[in-house]
N, C-alpha and C. Protein backbone atom coordinates (compact mmCIF):
# COMPACT_ATOMS: atom_id res chain seq x y z
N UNK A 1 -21.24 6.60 -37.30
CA UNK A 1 -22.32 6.75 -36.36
C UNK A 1 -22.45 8.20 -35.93
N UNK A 2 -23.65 8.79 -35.97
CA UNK A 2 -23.93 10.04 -35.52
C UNK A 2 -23.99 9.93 -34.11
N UNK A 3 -23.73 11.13 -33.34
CA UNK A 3 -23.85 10.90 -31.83
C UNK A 3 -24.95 10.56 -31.46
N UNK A 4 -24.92 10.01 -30.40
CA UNK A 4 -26.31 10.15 -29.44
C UNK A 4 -26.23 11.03 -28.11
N UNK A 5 -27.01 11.58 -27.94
CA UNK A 5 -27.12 12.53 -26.84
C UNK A 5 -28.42 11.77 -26.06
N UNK A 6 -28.06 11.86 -24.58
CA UNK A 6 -28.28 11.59 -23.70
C UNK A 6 -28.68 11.95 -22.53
N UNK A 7 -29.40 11.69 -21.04
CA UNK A 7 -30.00 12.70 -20.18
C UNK A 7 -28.79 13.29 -19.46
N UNK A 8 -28.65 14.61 -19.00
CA UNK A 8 -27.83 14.90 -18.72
C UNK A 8 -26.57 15.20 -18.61
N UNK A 9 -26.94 16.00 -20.84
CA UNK A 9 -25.28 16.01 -21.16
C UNK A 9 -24.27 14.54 -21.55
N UNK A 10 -24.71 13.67 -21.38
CA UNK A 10 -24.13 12.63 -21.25
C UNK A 10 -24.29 11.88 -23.01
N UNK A 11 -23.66 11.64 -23.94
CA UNK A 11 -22.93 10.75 -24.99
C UNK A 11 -22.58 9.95 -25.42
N UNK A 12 -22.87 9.26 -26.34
CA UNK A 12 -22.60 8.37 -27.17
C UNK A 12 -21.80 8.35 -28.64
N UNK A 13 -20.98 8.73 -28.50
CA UNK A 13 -20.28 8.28 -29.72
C UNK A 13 -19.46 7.59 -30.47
N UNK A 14 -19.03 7.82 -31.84
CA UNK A 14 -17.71 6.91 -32.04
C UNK A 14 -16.52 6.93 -31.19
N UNK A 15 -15.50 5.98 -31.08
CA UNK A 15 -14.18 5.61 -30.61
C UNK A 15 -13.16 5.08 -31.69
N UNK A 16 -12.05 5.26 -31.50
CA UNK A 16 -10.74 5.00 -32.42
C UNK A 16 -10.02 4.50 -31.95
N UNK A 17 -8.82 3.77 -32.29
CA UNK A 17 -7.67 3.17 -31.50
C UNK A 17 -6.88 4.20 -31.43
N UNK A 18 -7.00 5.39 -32.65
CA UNK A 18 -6.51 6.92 -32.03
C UNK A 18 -6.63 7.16 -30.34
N UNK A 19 -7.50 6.83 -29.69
CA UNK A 19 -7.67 7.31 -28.01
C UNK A 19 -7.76 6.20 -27.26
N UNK A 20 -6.67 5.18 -27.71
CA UNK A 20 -6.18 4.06 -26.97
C UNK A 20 -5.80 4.77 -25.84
N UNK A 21 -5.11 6.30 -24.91
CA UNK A 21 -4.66 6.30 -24.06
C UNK A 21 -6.23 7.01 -23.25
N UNK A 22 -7.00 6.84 -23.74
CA UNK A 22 -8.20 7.25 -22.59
C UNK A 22 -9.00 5.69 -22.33
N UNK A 23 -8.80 5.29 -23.38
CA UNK A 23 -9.75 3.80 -23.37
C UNK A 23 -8.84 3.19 -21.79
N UNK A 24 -7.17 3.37 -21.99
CA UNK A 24 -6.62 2.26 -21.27
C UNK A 24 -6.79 2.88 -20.17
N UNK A 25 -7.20 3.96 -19.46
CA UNK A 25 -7.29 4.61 -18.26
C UNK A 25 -8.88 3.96 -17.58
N UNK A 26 -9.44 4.01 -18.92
CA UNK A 26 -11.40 3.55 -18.24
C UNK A 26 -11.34 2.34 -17.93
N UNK A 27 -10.48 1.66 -18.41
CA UNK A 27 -9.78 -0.09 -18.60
C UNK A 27 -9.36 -0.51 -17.14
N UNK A 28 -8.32 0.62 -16.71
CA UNK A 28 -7.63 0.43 -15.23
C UNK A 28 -8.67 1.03 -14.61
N UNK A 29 -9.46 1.74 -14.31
CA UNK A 29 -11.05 2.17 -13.44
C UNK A 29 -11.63 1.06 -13.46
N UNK A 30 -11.96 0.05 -14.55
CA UNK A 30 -12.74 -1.04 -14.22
C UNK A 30 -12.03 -2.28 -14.02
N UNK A 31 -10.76 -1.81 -13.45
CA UNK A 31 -10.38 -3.32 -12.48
C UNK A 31 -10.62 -4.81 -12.43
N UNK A 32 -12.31 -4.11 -11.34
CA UNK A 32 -12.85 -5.31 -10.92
C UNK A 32 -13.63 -5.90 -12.09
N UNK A 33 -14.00 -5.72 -13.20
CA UNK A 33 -14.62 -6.10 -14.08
C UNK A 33 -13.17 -7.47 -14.68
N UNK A 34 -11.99 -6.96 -15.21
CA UNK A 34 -10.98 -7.26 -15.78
C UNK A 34 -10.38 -8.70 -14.87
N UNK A 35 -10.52 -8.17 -13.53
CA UNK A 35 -9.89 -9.27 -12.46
C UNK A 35 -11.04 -10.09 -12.23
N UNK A 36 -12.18 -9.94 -12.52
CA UNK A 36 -13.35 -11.37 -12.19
C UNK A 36 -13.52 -11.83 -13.63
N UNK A 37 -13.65 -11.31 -15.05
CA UNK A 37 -13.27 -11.44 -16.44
C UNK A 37 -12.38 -12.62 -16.48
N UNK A 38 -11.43 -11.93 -16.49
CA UNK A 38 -9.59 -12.39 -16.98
C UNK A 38 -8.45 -13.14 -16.04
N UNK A 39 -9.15 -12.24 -15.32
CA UNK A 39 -7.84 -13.05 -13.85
C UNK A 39 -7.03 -11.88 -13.31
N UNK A 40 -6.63 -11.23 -14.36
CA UNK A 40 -5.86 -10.06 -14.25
C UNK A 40 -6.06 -8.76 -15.04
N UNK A 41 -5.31 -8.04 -15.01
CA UNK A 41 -5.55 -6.50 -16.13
C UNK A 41 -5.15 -6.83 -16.90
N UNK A 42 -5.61 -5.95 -18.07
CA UNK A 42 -5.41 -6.17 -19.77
C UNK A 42 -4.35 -5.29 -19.91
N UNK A 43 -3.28 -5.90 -21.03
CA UNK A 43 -2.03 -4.96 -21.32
C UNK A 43 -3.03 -4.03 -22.11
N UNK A 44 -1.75 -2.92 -22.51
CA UNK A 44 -2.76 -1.95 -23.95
C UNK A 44 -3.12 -2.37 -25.01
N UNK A 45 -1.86 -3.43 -25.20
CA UNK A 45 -1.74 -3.98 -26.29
C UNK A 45 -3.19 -4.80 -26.40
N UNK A 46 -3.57 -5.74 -25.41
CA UNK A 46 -4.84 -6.39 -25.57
C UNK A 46 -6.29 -5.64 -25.48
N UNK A 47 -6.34 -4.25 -24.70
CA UNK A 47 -7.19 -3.48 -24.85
C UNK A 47 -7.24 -2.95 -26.28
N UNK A 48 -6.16 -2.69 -27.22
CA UNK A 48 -6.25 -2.36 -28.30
C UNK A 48 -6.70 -3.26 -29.14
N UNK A 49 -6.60 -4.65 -29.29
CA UNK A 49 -6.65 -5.76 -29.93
C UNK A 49 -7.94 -6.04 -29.14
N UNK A 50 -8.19 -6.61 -28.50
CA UNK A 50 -10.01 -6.58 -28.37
C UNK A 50 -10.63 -5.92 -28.52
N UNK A 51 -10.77 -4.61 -28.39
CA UNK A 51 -11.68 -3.72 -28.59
C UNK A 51 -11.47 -3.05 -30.06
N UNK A 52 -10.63 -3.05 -30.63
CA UNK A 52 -10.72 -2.19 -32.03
C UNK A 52 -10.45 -2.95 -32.90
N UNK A 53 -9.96 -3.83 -33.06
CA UNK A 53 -9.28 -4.98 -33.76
C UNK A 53 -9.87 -6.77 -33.96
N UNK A 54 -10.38 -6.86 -33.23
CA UNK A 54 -10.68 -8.33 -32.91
C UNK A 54 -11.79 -8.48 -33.41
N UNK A 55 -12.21 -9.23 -34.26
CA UNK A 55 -13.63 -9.69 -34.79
C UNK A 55 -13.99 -10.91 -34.83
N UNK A 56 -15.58 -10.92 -35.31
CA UNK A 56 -15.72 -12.48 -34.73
C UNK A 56 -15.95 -13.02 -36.07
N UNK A 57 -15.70 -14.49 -36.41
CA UNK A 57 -15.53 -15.37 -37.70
C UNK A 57 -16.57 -14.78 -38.87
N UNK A 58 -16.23 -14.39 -40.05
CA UNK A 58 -16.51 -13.94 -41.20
C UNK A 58 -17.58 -12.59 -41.15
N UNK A 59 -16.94 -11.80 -40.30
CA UNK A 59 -17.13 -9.69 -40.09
C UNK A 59 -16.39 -9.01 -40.84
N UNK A 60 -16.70 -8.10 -40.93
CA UNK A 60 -15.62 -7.04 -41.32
C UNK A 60 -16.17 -5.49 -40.41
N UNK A 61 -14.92 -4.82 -40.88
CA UNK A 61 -14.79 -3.83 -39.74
C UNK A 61 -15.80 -3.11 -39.95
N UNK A 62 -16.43 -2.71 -40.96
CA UNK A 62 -18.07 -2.27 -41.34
C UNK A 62 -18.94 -2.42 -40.37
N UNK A 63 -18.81 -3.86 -40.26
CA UNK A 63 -19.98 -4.23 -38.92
C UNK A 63 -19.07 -4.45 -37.48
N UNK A 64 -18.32 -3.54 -37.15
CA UNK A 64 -17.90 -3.48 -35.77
C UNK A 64 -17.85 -2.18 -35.33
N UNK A 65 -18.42 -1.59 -34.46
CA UNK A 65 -18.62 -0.20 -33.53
C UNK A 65 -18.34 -0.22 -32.26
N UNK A 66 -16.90 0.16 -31.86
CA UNK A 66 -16.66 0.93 -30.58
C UNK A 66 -17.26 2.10 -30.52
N UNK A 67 -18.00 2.40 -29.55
CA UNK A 67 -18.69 3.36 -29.16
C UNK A 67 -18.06 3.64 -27.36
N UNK A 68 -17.87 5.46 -27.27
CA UNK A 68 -17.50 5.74 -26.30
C UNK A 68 -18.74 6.33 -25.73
N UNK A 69 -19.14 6.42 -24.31
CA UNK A 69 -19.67 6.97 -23.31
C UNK A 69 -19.11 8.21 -22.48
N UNK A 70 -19.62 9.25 -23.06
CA UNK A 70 -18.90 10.37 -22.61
C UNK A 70 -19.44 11.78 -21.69
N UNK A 71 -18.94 12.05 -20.80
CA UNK A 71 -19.90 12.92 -19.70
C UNK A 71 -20.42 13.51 -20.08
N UNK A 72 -20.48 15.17 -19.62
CA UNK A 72 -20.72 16.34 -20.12
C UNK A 72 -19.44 17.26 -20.64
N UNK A 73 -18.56 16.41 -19.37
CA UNK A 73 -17.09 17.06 -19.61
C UNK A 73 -16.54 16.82 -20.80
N UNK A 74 -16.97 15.44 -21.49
CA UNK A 74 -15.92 15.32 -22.30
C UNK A 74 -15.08 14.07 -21.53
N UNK A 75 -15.74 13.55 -20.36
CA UNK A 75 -14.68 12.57 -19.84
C UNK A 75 -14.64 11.55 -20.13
N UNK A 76 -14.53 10.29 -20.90
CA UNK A 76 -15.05 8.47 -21.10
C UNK A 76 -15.24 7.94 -20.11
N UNK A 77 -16.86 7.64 -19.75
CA UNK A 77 -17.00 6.73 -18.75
C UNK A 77 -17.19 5.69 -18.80
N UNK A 78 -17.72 5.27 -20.12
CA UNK A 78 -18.09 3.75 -20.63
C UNK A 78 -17.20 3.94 -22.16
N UNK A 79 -17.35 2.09 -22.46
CA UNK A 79 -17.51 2.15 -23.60
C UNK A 79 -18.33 0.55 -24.35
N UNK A 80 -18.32 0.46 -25.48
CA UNK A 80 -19.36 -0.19 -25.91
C UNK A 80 -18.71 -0.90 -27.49
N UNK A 81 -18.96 -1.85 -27.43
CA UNK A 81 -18.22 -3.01 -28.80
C UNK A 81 -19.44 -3.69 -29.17
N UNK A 82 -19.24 -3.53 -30.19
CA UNK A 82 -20.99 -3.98 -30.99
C UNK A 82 -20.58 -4.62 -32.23
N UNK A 83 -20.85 -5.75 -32.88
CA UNK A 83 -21.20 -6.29 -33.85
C UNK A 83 -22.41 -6.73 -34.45
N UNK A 84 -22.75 -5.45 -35.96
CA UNK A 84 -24.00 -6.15 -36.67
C UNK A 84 -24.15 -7.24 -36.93
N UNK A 85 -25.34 -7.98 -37.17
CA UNK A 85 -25.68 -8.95 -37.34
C UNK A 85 -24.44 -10.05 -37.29
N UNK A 86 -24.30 -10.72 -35.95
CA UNK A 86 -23.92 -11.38 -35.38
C UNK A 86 -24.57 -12.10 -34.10
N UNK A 87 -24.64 -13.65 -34.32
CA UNK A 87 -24.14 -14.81 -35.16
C UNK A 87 -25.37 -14.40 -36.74
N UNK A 88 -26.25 -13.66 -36.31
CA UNK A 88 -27.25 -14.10 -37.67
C UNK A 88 -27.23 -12.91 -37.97
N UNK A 89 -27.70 -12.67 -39.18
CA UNK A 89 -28.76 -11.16 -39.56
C UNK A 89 -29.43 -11.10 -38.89
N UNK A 90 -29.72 -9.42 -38.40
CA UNK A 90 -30.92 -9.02 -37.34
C UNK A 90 -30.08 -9.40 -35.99
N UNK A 91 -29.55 -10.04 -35.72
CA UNK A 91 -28.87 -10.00 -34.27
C UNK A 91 -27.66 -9.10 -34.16
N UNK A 92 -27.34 -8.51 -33.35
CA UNK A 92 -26.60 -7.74 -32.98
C UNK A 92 -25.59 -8.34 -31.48
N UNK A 93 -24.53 -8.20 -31.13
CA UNK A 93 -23.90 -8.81 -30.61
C UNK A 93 -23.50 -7.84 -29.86
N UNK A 94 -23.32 -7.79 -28.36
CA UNK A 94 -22.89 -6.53 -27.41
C UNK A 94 -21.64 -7.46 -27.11
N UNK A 95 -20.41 -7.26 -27.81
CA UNK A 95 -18.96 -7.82 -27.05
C UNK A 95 -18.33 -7.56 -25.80
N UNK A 96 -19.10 -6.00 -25.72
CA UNK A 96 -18.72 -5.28 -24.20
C UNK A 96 -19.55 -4.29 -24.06
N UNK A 97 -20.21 -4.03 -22.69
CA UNK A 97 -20.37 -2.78 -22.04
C UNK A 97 -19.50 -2.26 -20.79
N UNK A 98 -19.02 -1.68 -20.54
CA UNK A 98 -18.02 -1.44 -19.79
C UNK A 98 -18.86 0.09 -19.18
N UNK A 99 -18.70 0.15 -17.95
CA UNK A 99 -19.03 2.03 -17.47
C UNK A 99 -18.43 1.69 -16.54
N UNK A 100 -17.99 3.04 -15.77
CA UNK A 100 -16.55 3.29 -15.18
C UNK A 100 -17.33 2.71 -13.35
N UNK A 101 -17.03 2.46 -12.43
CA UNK A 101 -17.37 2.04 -11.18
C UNK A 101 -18.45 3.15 -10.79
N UNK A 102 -17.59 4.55 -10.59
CA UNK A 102 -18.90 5.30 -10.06
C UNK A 102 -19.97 5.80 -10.62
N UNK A 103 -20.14 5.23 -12.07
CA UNK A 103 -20.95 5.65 -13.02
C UNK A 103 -22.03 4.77 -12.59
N UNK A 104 -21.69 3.32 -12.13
CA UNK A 104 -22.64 2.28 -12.00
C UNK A 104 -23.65 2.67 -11.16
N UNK A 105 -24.47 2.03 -10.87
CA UNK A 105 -26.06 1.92 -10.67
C UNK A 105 -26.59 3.06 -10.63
N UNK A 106 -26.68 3.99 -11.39
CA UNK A 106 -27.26 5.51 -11.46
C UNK A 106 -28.14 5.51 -12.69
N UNK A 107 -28.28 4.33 -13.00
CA UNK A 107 -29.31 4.23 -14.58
C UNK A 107 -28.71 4.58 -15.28
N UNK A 108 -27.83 4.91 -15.83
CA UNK A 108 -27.26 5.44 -17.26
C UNK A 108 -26.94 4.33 -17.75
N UNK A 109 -26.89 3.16 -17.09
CA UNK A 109 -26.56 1.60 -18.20
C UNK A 109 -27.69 1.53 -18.86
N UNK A 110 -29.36 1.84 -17.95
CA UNK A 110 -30.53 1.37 -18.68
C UNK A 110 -30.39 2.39 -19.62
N UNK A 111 -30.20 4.03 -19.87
CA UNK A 111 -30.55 4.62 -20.65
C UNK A 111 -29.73 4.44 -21.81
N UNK A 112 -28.49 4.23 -21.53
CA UNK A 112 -27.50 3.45 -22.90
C UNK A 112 -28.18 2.56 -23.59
N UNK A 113 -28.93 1.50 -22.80
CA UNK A 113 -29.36 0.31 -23.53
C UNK A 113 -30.49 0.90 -24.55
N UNK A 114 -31.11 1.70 -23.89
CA UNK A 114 -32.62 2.20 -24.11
C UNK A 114 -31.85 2.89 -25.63
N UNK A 115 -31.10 4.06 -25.77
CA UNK A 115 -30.34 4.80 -26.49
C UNK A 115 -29.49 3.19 -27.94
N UNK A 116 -29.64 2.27 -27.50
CA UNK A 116 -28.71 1.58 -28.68
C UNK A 116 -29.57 0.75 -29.08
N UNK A 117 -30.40 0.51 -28.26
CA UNK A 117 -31.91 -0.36 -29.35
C UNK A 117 -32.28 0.75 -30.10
N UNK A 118 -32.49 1.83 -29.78
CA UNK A 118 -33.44 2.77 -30.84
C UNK A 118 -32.54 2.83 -31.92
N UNK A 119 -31.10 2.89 -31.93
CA UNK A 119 -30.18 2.77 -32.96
C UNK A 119 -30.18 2.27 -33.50
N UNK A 120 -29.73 1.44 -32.96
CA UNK A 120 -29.69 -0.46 -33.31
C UNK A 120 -30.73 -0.64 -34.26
N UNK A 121 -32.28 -0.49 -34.01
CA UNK A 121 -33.39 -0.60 -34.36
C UNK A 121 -33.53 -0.05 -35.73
N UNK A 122 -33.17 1.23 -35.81
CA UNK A 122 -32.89 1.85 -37.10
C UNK A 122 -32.04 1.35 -38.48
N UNK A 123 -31.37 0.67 -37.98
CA UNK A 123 -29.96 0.32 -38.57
C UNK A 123 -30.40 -0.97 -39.12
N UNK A 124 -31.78 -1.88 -38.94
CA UNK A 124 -32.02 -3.11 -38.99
C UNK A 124 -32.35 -3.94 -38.38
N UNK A 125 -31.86 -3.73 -37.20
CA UNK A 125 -31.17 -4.64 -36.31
C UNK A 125 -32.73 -5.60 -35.07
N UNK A 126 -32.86 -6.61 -35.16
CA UNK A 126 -34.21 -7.59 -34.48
C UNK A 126 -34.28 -7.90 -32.94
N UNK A 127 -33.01 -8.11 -32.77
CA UNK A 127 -32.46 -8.41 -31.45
C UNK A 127 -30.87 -8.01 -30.96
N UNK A 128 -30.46 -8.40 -29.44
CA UNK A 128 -29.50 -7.84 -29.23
C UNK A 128 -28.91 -9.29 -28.64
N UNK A 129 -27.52 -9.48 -28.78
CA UNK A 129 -27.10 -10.82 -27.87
C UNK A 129 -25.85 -10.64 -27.35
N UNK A 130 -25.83 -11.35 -26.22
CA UNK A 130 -24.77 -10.68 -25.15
C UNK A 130 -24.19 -11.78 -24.27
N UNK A 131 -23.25 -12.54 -23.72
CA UNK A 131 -22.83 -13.09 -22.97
C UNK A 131 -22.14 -12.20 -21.71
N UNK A 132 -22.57 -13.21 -20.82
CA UNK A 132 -22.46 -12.79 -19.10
C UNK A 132 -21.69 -14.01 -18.66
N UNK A 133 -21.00 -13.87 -18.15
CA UNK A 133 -19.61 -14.80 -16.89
C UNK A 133 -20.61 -14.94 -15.89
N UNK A 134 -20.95 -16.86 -15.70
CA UNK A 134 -21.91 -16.63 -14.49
C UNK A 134 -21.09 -15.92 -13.16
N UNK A 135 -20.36 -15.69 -12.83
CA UNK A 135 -19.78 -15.55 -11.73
C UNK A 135 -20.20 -13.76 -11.68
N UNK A 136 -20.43 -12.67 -12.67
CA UNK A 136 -21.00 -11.79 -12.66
C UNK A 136 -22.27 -11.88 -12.26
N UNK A 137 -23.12 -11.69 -11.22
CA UNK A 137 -24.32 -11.54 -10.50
C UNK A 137 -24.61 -10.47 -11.05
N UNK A 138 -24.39 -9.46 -10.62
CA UNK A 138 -24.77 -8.15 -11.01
C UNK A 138 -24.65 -7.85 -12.32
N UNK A 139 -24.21 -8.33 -13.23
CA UNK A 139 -24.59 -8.27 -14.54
C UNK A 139 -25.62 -9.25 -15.31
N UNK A 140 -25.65 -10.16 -14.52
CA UNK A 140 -26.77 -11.37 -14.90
C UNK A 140 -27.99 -10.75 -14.60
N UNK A 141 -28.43 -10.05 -13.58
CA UNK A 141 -29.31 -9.60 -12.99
C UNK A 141 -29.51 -7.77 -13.82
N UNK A 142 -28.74 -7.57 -13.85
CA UNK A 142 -29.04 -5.94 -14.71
C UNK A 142 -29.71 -6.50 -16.14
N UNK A 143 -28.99 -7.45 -16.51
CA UNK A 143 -29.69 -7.74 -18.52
C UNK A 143 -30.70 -8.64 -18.31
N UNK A 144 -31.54 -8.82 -17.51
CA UNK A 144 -32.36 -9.65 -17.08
C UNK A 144 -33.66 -8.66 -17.09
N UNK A 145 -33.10 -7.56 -15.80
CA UNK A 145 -34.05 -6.70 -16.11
C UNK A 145 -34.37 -5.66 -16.98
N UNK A 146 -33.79 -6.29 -18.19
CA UNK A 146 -34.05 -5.38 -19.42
C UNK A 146 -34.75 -6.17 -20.20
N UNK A 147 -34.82 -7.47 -19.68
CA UNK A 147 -35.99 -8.11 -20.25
C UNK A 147 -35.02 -9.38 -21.37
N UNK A 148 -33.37 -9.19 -20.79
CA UNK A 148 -32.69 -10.55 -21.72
C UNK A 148 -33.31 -11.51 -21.23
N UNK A 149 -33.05 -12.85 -22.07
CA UNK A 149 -33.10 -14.46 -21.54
C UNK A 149 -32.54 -15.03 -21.99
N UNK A 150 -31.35 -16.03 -21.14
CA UNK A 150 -30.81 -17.25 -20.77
C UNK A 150 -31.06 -17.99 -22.75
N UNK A 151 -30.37 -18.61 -23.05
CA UNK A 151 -31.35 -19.41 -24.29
C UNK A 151 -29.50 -20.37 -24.30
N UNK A 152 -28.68 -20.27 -23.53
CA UNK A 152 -27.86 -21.43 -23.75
C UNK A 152 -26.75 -21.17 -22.62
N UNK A 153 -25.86 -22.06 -22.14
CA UNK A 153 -24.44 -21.99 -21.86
C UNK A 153 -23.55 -22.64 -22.34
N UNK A 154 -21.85 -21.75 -22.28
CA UNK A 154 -20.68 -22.37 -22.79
C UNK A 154 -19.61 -22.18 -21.51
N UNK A 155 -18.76 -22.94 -22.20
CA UNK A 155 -17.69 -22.91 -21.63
C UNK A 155 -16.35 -22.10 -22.45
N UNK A 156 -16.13 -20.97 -21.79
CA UNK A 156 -15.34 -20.53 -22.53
C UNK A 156 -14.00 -20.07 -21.65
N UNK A 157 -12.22 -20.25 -22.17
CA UNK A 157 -11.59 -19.98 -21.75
C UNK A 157 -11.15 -18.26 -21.76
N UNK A 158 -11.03 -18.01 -21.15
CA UNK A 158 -10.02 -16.41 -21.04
C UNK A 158 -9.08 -16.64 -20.57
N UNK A 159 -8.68 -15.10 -20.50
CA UNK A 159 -6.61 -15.55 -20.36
C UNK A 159 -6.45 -16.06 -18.81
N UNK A 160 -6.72 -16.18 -17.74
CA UNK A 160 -6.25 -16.80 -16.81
C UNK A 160 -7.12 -17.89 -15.99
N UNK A 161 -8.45 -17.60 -16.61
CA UNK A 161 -9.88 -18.47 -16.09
C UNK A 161 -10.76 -18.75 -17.20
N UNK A 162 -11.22 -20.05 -16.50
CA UNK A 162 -12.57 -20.49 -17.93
C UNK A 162 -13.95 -20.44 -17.08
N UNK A 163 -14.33 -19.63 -17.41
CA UNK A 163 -16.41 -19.74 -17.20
C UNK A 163 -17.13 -20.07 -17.93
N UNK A 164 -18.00 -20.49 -17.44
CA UNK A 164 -19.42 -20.90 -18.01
C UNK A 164 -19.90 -19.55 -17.65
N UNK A 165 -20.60 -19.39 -19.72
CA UNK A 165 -20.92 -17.93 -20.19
C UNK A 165 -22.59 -18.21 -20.21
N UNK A 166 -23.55 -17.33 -19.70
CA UNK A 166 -24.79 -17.16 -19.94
C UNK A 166 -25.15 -16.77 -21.70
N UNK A 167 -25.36 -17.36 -22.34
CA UNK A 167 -25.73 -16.51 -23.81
C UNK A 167 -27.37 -15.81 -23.48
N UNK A 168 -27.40 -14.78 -23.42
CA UNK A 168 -28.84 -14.13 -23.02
C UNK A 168 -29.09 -13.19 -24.63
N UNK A 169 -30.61 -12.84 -25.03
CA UNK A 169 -30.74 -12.66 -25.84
C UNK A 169 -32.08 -11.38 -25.91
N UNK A 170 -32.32 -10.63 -26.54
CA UNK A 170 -33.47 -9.59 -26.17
C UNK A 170 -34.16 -9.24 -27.54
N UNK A 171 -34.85 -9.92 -28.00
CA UNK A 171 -36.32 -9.57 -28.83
C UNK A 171 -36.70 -8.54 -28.69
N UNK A 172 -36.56 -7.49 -30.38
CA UNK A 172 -37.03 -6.08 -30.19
C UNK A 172 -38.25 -6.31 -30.47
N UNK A 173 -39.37 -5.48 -29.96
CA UNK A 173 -40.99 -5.77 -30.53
C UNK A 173 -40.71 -4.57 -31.70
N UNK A 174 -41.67 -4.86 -32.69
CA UNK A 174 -41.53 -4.14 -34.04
C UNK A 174 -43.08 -3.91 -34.11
């Protein structure tokens, strides 16, 4: 993936399990994401294994992109797990968006989004699909107003809690 550049200095690029020790620092910044998620914090070991490692039934690492979010500094404030065409061709699968607490509500989530459809878009890609933990409000409500929709729920376990997951979905116009 070529970078993406962004308003204000701000980045998009590849990530490695090479910089597992910056990922696990943006990991412990988002806490509260991990403790309403999971129950608790993620070892490294599982930050390494979900995010660089973990795929979903018949992928290959071809179609999986960690993508980091990076200041001006050079600092990781987000990061981003993407699978092509997943569950179908043309769908694209957001496994994670993650941006660091004080990064939040300053629009740089919309301009990320805005920044990975045009990618995305290039690359093939029809739609975007994403699951939300109803118990996340504020994330139900941010991919909402990007124009996702609701089209099912599950029940899914994580390591210390099971939620009912929003499957929301976003139709690129072509």
């Amino acid at each position: 993936m070529q970078n993406i550049n962004l308003i204000n200095g701000y980045k998009i690029k590849s990530i490695s399990v090479d910089n597992h020790n910056i990922v696990d620092k943006l990991c412990m910044k988002c806490s509260d994401y991990y403790r309403l998620h999971d129950g608790l914090l993620p070892s490294k070991e599982e930050v390494i294994n979900g995010l660089f490692t973990d795929l979903p039934p018949n992928k290959d690492y071809e179609d999986k992109f960690v993508l980091g979010i990076y200041k001006f500094n050079n600092e990781l404030v987000g990061i981003i797990d993407i699978v092509r065409d997943f569950p179908i061709i043309g769908q694209w699968m957001l496994g994670l968006v993650l941006i660091e607490p004080n990064e939040r509500g300053t629009g740089l989530g919309r301009i990320i989004h805005e920044a990975l459809v045009e990618w995305a878009i290039n690359l093939g890609a029809t739609s975007f699909r994403i699951g939300v933990i109803e118990e996340n409000h504020m994330g139900i409500n941010f991919w909402s107003t990007l124009g996702y929709t609701k089209i099912k729920e599950v029940n899914v376990q994580f390591t210390e809690k099971t939620h009912t997951v929003d499957v929301m979905t976003l139709q690129f116009c072509n």
